[in-house]
PDB file of N, CA and C in Angstrom:
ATOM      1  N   UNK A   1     -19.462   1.194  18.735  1.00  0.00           N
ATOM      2  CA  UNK A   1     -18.200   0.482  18.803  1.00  0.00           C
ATOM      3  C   UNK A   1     -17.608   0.370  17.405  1.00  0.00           C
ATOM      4  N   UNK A   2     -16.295   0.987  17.404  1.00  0.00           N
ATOM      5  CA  UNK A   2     -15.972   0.164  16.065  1.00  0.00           C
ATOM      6  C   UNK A   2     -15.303  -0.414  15.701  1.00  0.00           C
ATOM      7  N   UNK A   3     -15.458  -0.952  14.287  1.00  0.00           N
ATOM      8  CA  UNK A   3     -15.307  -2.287  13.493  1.00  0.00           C
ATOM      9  C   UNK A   3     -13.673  -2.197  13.679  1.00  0.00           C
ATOM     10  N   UNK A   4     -13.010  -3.621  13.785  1.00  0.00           N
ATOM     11  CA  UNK A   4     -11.755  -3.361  13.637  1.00  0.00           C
ATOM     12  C   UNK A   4     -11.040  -3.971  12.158  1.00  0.00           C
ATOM     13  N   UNK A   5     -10.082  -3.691  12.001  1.00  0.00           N
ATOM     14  CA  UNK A   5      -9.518  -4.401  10.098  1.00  0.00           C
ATOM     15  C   UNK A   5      -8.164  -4.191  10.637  1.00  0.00           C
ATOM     16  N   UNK A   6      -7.703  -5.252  10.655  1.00  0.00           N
ATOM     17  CA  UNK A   6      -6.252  -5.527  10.487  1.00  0.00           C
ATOM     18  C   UNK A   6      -5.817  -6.000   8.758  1.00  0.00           C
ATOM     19  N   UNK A   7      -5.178  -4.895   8.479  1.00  0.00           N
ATOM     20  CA  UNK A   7      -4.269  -5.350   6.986  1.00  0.00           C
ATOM     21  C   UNK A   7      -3.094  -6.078   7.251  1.00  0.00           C
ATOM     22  N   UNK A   8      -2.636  -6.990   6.574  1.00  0.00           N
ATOM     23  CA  UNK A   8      -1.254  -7.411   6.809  1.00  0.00           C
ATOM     24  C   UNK A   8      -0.381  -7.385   5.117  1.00  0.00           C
ATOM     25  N   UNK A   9       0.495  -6.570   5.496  1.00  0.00           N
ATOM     26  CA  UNK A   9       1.223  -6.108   4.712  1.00  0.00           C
ATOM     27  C   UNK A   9       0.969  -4.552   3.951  1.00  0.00           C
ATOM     28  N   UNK A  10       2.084  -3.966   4.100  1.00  0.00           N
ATOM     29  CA  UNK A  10       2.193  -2.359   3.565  1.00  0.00           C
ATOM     30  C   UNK A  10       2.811  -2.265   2.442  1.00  0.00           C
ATOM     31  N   UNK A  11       2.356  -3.248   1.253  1.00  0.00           N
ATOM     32  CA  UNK A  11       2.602  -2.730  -0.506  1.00  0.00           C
ATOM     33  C   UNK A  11       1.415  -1.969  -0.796  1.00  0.00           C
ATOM     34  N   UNK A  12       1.694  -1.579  -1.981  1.00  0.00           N
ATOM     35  CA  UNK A  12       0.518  -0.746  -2.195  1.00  0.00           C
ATOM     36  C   UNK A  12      -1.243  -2.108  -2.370  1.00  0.00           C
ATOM     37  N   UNK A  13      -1.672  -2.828  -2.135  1.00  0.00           N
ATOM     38  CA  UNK A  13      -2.763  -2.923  -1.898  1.00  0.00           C
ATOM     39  C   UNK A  13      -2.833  -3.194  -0.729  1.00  0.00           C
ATOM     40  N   UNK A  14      -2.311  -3.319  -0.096  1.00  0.00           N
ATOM     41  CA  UNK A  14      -2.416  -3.614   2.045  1.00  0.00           C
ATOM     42  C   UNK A  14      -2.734  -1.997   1.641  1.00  0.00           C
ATOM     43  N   UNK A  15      -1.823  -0.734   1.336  1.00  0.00           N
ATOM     44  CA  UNK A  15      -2.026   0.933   2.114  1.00  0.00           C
ATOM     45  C   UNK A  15      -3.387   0.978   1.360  1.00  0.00           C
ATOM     46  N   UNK A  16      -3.561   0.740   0.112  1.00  0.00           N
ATOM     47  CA  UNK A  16      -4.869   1.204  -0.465  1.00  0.00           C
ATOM     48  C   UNK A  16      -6.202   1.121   0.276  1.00  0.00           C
ATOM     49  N   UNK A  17      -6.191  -0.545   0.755  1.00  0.00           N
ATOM     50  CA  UNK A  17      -7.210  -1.009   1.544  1.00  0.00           C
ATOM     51  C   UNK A  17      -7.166  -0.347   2.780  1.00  0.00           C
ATOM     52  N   UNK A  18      -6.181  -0.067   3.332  1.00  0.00           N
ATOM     53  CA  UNK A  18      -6.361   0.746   4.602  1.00  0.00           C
ATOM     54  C   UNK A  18      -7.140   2.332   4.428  1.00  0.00           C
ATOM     55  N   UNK A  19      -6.538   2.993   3.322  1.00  0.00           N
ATOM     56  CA  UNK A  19      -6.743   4.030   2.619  1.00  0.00           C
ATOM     57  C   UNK A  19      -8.276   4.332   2.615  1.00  0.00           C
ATOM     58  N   UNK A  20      -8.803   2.956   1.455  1.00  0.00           N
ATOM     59  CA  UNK A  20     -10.296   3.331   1.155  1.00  0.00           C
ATOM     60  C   UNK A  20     -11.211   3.213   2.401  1.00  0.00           C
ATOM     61  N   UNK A  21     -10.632   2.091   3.460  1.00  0.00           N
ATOM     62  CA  UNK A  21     -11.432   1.496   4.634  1.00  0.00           C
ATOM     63  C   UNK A  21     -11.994   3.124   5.327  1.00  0.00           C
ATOM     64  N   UNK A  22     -10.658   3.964   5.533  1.00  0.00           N
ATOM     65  CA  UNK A  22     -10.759   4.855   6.339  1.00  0.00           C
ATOM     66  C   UNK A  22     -11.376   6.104   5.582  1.00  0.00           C
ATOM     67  N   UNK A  23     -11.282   6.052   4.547  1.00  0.00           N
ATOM     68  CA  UNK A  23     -12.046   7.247   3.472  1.00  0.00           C
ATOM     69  C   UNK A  23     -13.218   7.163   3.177  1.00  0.00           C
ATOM     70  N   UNK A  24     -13.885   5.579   3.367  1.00  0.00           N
ATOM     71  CA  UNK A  24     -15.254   5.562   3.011  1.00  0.00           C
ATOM     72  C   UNK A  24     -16.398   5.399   4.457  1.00  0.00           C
ATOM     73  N   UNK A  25     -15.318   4.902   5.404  1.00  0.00           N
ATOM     74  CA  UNK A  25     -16.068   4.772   6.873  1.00  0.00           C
ATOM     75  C   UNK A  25     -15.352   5.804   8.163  1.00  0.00           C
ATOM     76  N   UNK A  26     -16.143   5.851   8.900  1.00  0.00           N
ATOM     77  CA  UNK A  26     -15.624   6.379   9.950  1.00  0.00           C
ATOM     78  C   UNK A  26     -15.935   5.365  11.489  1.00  0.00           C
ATOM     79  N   UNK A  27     -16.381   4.424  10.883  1.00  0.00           N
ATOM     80  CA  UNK A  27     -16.560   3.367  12.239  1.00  0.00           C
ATOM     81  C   UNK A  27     -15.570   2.335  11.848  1.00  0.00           C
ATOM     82  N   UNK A  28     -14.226   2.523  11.446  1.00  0.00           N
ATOM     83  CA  UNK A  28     -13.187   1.800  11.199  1.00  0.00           C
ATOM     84  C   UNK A  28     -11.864   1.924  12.086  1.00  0.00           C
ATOM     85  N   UNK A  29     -11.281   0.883  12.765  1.00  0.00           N
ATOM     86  CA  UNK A  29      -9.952   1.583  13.361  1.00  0.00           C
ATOM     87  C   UNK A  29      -9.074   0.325  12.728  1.00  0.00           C
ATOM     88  N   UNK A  30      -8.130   0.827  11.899  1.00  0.00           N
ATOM     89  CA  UNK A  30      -7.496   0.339  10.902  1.00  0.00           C
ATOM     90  C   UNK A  30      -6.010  -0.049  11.646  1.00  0.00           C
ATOM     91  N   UNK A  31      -5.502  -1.401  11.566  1.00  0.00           N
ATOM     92  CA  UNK A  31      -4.245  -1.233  11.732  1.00  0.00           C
ATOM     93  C   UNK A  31      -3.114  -2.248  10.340  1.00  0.00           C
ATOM     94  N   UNK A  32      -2.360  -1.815  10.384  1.00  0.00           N
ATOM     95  CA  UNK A  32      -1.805  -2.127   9.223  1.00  0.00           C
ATOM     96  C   UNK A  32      -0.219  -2.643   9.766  1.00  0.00           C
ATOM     97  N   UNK A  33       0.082  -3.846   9.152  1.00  0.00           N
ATOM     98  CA  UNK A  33       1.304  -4.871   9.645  1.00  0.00           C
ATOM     99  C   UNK A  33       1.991  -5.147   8.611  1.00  0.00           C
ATOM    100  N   UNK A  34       3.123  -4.435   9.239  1.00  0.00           N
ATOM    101  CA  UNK A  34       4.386  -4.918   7.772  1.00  0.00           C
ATOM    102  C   UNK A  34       5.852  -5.642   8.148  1.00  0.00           C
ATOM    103  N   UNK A  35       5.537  -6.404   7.964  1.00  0.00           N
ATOM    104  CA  UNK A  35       6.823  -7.447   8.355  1.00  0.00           C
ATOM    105  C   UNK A  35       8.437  -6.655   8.143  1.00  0.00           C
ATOM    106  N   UNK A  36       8.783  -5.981   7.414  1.00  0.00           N
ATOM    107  CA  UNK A  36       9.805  -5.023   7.749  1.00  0.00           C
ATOM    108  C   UNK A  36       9.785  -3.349   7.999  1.00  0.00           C
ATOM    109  N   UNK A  37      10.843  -2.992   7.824  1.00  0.00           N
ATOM    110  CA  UNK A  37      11.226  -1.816   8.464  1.00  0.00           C
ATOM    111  C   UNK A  37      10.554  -0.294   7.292  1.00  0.00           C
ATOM    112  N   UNK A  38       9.850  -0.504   6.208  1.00  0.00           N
ATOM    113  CA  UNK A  38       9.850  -0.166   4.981  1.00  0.00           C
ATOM    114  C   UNK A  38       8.267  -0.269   4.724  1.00  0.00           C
ATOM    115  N   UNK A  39       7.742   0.725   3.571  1.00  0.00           N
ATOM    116  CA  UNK A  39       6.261   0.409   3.882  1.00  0.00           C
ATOM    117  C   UNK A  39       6.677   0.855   2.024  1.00  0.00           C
ATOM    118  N   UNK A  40       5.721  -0.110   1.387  1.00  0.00           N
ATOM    119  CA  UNK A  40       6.012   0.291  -0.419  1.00  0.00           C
ATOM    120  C   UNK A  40       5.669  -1.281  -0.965  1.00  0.00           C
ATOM    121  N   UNK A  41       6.019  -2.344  -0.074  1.00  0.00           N
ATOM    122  CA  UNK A  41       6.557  -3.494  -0.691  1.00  0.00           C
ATOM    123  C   UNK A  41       7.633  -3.834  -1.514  1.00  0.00           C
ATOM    124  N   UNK A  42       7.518  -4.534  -2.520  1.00  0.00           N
ATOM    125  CA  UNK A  42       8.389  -4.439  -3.713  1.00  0.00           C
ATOM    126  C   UNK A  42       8.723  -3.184  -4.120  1.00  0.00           C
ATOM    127  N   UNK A  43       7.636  -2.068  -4.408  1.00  0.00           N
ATOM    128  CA  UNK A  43       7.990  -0.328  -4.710  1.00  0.00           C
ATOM    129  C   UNK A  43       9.170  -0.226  -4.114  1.00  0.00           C
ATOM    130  N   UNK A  44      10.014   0.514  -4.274  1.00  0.00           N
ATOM    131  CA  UNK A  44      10.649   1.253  -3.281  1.00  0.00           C
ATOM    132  C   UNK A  44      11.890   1.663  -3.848  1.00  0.00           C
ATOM    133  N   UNK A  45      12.839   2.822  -3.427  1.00  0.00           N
ATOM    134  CA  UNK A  45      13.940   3.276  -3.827  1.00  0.00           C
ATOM    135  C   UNK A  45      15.073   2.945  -2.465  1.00  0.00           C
ATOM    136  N   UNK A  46      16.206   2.453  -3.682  1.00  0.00           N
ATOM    137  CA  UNK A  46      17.307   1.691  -2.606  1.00  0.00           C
ATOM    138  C   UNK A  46      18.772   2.635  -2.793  1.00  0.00           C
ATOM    139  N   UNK A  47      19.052   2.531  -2.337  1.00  0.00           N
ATOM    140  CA  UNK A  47      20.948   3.438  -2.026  1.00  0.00           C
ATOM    141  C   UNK A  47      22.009   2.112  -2.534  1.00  0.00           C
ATOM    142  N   UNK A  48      22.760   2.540  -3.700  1.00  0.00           N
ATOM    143  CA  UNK A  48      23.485   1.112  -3.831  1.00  0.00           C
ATOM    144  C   UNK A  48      24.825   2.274  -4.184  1.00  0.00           C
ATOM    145  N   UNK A  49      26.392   2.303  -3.821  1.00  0.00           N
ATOM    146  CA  UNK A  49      27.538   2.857  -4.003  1.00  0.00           C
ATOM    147  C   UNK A  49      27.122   4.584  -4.548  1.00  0.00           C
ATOM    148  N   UNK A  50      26.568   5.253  -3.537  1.00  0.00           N
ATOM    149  CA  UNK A  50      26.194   6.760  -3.832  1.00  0.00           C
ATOM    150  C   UNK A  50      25.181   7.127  -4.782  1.00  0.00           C
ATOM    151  N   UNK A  51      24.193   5.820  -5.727  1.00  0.00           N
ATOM    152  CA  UNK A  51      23.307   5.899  -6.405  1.00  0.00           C
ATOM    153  C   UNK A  51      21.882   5.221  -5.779  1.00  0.00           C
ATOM    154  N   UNK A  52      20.977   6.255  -5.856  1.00  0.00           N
ATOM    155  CA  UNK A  52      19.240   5.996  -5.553  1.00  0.00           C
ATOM    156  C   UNK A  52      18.468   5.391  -7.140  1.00  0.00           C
ATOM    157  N   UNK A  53      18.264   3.967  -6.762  1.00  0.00           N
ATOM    158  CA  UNK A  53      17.519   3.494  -7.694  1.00  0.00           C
ATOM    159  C   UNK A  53      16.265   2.488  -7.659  1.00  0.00           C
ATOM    160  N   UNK A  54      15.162   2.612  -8.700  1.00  0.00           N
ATOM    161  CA  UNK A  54      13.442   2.307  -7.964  1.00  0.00           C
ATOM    162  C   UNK A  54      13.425   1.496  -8.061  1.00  0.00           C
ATOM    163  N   UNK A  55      13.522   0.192  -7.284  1.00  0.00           N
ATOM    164  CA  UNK A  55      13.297  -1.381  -7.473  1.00  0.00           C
ATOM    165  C   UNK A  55      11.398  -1.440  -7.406  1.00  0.00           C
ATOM    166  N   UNK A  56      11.178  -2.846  -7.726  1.00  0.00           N
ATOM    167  CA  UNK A  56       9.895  -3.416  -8.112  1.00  0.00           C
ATOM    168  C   UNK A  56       9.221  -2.956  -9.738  1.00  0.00           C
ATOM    169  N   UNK A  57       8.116  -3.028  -9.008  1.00  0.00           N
ATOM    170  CA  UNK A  57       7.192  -2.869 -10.419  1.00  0.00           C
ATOM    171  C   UNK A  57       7.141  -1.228 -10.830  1.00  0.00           C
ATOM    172  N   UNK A  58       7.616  -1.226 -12.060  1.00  0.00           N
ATOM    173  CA  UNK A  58       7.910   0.456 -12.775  1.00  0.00           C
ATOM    174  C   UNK A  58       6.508   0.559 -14.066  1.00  0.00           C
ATOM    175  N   UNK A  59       5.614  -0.175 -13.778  1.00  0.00           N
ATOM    176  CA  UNK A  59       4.466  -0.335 -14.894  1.00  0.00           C
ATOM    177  C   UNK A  59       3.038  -1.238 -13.644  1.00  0.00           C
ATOM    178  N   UNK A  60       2.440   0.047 -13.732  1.00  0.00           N
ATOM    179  CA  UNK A  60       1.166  -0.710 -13.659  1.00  0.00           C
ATOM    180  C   UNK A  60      -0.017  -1.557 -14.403  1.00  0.00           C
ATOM    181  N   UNK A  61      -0.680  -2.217 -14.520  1.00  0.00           N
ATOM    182  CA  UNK A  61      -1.255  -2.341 -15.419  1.00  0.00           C
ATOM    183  C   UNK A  61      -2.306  -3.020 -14.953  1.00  0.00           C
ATOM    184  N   UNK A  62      -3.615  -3.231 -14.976  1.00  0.00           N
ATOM    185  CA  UNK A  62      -4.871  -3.579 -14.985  1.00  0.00           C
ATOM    186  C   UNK A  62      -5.983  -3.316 -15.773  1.00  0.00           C
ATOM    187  N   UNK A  63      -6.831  -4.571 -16.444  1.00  0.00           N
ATOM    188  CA  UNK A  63      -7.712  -3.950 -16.931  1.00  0.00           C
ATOM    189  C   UNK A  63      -9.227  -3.991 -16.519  1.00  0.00           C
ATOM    190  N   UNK A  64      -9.063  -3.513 -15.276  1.00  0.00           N
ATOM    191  CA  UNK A  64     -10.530  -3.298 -14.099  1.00  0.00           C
ATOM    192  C   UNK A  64     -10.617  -1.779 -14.504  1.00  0.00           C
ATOM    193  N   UNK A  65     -11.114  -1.479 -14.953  1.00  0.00           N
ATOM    194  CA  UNK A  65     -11.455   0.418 -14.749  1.00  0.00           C
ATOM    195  C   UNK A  65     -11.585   1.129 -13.855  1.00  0.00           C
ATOM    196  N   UNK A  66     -11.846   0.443 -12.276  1.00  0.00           N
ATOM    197  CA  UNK A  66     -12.318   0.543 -11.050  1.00  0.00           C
ATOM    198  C   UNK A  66     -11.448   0.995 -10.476  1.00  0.00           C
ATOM    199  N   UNK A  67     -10.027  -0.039 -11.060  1.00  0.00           N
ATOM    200  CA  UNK A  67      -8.298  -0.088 -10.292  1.00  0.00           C
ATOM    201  C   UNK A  67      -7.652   0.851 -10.563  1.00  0.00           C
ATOM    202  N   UNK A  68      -7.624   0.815 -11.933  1.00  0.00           N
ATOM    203  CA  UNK A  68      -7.100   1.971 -12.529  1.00  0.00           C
ATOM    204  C   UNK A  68      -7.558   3.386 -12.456  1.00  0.00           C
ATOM    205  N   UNK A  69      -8.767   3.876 -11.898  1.00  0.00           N
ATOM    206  CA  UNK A  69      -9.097   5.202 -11.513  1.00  0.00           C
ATOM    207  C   UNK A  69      -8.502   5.278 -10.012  1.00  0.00           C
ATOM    208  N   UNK A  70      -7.624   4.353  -9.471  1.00  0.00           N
ATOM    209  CA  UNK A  70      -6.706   4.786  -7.983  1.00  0.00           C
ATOM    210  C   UNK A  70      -5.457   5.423  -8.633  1.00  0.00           C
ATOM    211  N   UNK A  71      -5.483   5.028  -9.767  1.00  0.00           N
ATOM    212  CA  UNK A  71      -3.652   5.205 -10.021  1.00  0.00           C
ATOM    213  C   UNK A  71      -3.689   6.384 -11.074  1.00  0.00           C
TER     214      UNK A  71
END
């Protein structure tokens, strides 16, 4: 039988966790919940008067070594 994992929310650490769940197991059935229409979170590129521009965070930064070998 397998394990179930509900993520809630699709920024990048809700997809990651879904990501690694399903990359490191195969007795996982993953579902992932995002309160809007859009999966990025804050990330994301918007349409404003004929111009595409990247809202949220434009700098990652952590100093886990662990985190930073995802990115």
């Amino acid at each position: 039988m397998k394990k179930r994992a509900l993520i809630i929310g699709a920024g990048p650490a809700g997809l990651t966790a879904a990501y690694e769940l399903l990359k490191k197991s195969s007795d996982h059935e993953v579902t992932v919940f995002e309160e809007t229409d859009q999966f990025g979170g804050i990330s994301k590129t918007v349409e404003y008067k004929g111009n595409r521009m990247d809202m949220g965070g434009h700098r990652f930064f952590s100093k886990v070594p662990e985190v930073n070998a995802w990115w």
